[in-house]
C-alpha atoms as a PDB file:
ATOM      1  CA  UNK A   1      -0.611  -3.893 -12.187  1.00  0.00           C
ATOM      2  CA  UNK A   2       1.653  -3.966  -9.165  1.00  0.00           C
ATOM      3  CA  UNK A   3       3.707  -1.528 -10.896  1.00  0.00           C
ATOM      4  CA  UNK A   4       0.884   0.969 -11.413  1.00  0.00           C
ATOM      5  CA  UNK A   5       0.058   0.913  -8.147  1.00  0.00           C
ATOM      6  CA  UNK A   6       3.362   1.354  -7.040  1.00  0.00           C
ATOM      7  CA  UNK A   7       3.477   4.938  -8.957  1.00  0.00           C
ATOM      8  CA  UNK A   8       0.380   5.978  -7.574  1.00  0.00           C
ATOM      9  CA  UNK A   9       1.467   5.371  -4.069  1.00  0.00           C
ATOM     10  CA  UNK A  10       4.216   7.693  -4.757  1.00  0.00           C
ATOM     11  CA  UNK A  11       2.870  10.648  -6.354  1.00  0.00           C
ATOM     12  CA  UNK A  12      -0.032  10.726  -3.135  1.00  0.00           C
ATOM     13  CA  UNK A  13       2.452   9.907  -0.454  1.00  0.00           C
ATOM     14  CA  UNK A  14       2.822  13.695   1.020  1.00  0.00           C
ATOM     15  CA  UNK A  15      -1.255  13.147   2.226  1.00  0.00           C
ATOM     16  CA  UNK A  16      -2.409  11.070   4.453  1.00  0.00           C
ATOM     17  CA  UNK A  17      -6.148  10.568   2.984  1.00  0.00           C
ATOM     18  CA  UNK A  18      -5.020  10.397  -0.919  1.00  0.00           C
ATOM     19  CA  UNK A  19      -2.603   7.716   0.487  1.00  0.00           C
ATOM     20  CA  UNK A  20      -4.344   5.400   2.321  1.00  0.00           C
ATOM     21  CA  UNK A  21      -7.500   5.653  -0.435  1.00  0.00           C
ATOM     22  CA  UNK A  22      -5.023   4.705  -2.909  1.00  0.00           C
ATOM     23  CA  UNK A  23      -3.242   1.983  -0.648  1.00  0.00           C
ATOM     24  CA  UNK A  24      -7.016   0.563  -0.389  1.00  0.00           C
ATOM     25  CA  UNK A  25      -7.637   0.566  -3.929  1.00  0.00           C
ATOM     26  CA  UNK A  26      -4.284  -0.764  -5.010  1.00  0.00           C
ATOM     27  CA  UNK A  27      -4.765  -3.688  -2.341  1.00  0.00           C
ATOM     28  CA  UNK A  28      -8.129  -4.705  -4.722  1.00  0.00           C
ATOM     29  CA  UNK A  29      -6.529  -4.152  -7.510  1.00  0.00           C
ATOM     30  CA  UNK A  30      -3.669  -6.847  -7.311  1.00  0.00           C
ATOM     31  CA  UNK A  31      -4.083 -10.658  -7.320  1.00  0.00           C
ATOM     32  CA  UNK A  32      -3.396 -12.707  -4.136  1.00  0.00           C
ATOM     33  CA  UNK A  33       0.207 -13.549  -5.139  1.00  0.00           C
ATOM     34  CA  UNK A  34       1.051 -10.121  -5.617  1.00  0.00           C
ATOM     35  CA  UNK A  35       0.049  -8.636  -2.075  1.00  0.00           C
ATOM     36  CA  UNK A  36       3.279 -10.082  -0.353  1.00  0.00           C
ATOM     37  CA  UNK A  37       5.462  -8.471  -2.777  1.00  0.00           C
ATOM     38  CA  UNK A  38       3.450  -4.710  -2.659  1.00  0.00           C
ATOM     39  CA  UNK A  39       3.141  -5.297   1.133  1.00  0.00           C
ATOM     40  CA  UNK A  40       7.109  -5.533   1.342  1.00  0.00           C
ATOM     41  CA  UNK A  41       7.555  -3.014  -0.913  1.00  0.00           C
ATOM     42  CA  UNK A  42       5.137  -0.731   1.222  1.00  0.00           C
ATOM     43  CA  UNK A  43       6.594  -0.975   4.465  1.00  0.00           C
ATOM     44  CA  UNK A  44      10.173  -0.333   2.875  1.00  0.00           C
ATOM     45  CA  UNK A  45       9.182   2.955   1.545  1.00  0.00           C
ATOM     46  CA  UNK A  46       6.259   4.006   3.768  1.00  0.00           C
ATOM     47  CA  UNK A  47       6.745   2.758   7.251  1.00  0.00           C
ATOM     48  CA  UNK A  48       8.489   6.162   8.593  1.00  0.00           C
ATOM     49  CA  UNK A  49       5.692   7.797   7.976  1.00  0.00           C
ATOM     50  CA  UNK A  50       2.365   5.703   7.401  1.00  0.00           C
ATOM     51  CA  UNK A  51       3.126   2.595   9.478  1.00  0.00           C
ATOM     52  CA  UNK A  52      -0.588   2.794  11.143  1.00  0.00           C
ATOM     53  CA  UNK A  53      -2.054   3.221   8.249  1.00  0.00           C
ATOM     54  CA  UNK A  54       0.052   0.004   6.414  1.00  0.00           C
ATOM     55  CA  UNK A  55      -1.010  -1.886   9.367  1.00  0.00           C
ATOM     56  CA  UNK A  56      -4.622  -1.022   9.360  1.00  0.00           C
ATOM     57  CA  UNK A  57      -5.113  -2.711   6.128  1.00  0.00           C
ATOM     58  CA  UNK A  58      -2.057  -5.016   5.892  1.00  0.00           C
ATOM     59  CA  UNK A  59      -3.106  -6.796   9.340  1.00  0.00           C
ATOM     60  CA  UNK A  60      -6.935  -7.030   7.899  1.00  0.00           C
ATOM     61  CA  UNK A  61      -5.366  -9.659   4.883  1.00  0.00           C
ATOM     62  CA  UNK A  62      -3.281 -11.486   7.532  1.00  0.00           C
ATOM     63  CA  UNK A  63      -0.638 -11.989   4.511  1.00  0.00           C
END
């Protein structure tokens, strides 16, 4: 699943809403011990440009 929402997070990265209502489904999507691993993966590719937005639901988990 992790992968899946990996390429989804991709194709909707160049807006803002599409991206962080796909980051929010993709979070519910993926069991507990995958979270650490897509949140990593998140802020590698996305932090340049959607840091808040990583944070806003990122710090809510408190992984």
């Amino acid at each position: 699943m992790i992968e899946y929402v990996k390429t989804i997070l991709l194709k909707v990265s160049f807006d803002k809403k599409l991206f962080e209502k796909e980051l929010r489904k993709g979070i519910s999507l993926l069991v507990p011990g995958e979270v650490q691993e897509f949140k990593d993966w998140c802020y590698t590719h996305f932090s340049k440009i959607y840091e808040p937005v990583l944070n806003k639901y990122f710090t809510k988990l408190s992984v």
